[in-house]
N, C-alpha and C. Protein backbone atom coordinates (compact mmCIF):
# COMPACT_ATOMS: atom_id res chain seq x y z
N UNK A 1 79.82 -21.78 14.70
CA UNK A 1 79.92 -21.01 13.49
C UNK A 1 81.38 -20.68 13.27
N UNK A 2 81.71 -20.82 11.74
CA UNK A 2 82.96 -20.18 11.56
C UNK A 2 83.21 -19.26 11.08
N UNK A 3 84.36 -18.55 11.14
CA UNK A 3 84.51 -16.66 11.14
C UNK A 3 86.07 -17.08 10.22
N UNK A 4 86.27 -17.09 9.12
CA UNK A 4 87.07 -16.68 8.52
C UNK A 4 88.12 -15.44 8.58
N UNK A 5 89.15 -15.04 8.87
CA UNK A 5 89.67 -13.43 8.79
C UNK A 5 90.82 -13.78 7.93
N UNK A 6 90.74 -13.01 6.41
CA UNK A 6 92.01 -13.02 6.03
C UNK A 6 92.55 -12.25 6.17
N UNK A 7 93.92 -12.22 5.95
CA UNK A 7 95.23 -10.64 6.75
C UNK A 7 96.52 -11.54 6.26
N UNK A 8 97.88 -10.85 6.85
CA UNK A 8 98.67 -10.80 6.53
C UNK A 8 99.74 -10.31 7.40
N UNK A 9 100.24 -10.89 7.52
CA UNK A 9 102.01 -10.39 8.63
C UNK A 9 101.97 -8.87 8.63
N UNK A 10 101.87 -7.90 9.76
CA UNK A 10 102.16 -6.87 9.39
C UNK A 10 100.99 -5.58 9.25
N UNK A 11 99.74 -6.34 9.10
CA UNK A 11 98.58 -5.49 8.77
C UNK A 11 98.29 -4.93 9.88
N UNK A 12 98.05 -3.89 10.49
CA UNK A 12 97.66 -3.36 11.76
C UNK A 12 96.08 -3.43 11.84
N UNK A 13 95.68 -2.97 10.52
CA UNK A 13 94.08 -3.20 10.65
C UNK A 13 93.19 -4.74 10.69
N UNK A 14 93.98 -5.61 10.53
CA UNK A 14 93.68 -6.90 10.58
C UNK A 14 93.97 -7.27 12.46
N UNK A 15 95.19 -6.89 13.18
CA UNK A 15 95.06 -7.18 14.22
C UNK A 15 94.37 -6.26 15.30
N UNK A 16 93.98 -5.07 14.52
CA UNK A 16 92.48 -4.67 15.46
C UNK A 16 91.34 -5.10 15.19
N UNK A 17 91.15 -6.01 13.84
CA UNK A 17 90.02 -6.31 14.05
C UNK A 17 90.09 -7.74 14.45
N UNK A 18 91.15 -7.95 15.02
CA UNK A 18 91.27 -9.94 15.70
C UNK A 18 90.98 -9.42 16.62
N UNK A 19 91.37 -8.12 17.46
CA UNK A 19 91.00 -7.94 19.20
C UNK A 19 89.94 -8.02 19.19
N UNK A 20 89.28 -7.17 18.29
CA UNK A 20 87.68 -6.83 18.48
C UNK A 20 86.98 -8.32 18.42
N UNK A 21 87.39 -8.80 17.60
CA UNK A 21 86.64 -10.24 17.31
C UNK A 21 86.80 -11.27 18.28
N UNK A 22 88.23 -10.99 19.23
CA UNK A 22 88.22 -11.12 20.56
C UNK A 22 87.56 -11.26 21.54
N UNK A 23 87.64 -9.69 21.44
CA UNK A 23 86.15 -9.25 22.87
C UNK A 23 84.82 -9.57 22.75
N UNK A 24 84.42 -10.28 21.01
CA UNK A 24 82.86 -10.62 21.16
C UNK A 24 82.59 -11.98 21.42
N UNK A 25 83.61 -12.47 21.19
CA UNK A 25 83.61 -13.91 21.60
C UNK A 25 82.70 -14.74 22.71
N UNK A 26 82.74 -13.80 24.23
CA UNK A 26 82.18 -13.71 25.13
C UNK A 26 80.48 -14.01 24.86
N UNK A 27 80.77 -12.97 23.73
CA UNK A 27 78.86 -12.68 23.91
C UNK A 27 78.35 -13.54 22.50
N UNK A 28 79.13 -14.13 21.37
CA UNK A 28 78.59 -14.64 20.37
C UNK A 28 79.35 -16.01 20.24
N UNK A 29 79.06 -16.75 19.84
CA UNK A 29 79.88 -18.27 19.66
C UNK A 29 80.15 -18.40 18.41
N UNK A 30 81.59 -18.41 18.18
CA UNK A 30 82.22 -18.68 16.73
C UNK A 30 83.75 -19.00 17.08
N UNK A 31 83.80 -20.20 15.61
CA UNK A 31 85.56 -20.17 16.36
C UNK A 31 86.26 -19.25 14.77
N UNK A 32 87.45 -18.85 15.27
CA UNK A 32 88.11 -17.98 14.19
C UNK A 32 89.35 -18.62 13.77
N UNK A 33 89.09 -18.51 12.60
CA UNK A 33 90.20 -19.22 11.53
C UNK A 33 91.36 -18.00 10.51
N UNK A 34 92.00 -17.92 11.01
CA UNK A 34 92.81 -17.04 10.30
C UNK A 34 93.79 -17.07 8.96
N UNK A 35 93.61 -16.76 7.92
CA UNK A 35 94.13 -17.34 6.90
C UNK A 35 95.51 -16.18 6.24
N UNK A 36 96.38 -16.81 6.29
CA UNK A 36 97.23 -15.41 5.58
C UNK A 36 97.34 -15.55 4.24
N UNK A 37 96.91 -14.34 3.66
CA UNK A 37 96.49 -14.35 2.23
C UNK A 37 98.23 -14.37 1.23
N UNK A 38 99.48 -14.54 2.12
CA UNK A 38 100.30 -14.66 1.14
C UNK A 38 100.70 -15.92 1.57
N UNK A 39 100.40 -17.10 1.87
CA UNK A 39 100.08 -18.41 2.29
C UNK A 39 99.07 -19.39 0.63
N UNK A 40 98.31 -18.32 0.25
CA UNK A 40 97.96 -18.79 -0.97
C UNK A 40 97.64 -17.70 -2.33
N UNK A 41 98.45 -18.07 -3.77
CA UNK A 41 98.24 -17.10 -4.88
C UNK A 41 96.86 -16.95 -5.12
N UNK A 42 96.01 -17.74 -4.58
CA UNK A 42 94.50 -17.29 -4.87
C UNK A 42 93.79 -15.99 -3.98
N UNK A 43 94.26 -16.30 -2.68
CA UNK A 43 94.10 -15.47 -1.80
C UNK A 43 94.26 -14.04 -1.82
N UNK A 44 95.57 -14.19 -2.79
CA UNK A 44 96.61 -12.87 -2.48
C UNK A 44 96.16 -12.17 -3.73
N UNK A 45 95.61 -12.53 -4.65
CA UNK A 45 95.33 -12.16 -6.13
C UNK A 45 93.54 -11.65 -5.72
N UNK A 46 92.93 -12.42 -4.70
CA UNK A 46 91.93 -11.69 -4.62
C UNK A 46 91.17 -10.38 -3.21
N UNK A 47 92.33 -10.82 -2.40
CA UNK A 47 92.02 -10.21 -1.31
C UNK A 47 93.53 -8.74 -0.99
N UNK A 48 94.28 -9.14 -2.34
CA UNK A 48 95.61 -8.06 -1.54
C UNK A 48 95.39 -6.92 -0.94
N UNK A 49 94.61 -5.79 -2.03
CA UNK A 49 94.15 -4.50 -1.38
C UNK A 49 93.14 -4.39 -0.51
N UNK A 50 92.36 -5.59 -0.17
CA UNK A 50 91.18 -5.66 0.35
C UNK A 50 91.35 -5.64 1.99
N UNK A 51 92.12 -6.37 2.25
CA UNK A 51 92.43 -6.65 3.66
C UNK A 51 92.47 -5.99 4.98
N UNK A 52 91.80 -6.35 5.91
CA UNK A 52 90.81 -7.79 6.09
C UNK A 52 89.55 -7.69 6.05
N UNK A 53 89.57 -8.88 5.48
CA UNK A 53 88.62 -9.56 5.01
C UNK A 53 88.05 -10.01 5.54
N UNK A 54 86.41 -10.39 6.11
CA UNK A 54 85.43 -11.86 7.28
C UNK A 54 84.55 -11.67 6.44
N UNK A 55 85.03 -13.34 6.61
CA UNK A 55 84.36 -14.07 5.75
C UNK A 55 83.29 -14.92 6.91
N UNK A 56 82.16 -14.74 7.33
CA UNK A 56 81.19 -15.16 8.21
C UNK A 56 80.36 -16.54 7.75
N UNK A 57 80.54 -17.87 8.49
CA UNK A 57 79.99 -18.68 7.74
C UNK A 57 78.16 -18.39 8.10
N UNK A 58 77.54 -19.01 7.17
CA UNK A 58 75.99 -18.34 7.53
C UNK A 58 75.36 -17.65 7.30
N UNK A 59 76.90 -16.04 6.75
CA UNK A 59 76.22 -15.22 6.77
C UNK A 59 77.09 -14.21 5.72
N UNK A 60 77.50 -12.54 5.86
CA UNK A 60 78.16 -12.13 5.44
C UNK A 60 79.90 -12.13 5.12
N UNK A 61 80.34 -11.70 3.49
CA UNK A 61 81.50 -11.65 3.01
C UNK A 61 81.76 -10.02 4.03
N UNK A 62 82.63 -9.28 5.08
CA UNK A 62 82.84 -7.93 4.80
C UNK A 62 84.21 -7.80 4.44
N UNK A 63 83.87 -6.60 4.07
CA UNK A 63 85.09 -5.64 3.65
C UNK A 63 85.34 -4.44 4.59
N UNK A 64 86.53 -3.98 4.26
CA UNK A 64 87.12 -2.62 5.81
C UNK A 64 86.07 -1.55 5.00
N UNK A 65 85.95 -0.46 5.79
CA UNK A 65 85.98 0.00 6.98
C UNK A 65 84.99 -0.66 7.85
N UNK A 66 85.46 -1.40 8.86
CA UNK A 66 84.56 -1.97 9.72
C UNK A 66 83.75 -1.06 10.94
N UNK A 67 82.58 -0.87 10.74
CA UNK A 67 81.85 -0.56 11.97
C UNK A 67 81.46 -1.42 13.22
N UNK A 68 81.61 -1.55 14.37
CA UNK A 68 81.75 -2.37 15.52
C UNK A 68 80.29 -3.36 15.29
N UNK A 69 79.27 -2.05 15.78
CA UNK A 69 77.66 -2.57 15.32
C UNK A 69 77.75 -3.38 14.52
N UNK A 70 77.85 -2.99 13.02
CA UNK A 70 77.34 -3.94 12.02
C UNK A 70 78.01 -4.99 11.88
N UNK A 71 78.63 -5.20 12.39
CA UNK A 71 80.01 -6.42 12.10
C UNK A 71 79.35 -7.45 13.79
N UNK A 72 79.25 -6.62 14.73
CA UNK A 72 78.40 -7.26 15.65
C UNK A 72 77.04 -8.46 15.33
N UNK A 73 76.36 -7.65 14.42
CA UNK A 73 74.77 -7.27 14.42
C UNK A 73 74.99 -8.57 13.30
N UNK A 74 76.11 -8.34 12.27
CA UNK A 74 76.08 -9.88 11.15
C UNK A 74 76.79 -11.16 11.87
N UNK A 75 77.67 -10.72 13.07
CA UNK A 75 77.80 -12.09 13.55
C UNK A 75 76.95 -12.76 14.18
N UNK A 76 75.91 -11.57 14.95
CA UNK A 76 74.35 -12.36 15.77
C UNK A 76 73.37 -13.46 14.89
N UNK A 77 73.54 -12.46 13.70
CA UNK A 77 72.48 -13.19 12.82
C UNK A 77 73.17 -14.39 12.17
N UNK A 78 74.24 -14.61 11.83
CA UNK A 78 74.77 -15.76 11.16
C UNK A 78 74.82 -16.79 12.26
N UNK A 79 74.89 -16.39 13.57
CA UNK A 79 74.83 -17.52 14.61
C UNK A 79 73.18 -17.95 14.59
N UNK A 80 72.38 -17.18 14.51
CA UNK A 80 71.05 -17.64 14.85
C UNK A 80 70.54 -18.39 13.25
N UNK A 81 71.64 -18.36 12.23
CA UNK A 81 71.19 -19.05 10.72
C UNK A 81 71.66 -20.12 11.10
N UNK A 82 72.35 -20.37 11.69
CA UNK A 82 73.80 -21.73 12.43
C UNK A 82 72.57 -22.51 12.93
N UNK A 83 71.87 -22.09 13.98
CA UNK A 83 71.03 -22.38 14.97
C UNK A 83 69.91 -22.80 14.24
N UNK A 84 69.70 -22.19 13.35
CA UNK A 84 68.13 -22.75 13.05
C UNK A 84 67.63 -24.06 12.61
């Protein structure tokens, strides 16, 4: 499964949520693709204030404030949509 994260040079909340997406790695199978949204005017026009962004293939678009659980709980299920 692929895990989209868009962010940007500089974002602090984008590289806590790469750790976190880090540490689940272990327990969920996805590879992560990191996109920097000032890398493309489409990106940056739709994601500027938003950031970051996971984009979950399978499954859910989120948006911040990220809760650990639910961001957990949509990567389980987009792996088991992968799977089916």
């Amino acid at each position: 499964m692929r895990v989209t994260l868009y962010s940007r040079p500089g974002c602090h909340l984008c590289d806590d949520l790469k750790a976190a997406l880090a540490a689940m790695e272990d327990d969920i199978a996805f590879t992560l693709v990191e996109r920097n949204i000032e890398d493309d005017p489409r990106d940056m026009e739709r994601y500027r204030y938003l950031i970051p962004v996971l984009d979950i293939e399978n499954g859910l678009l989120l948006y911040p404030p990220y809760e650990w659980n639910v961001l957990a709980d949509a990567l389980r299920s987009a792996s088991l949509n992968t799977n089916a």
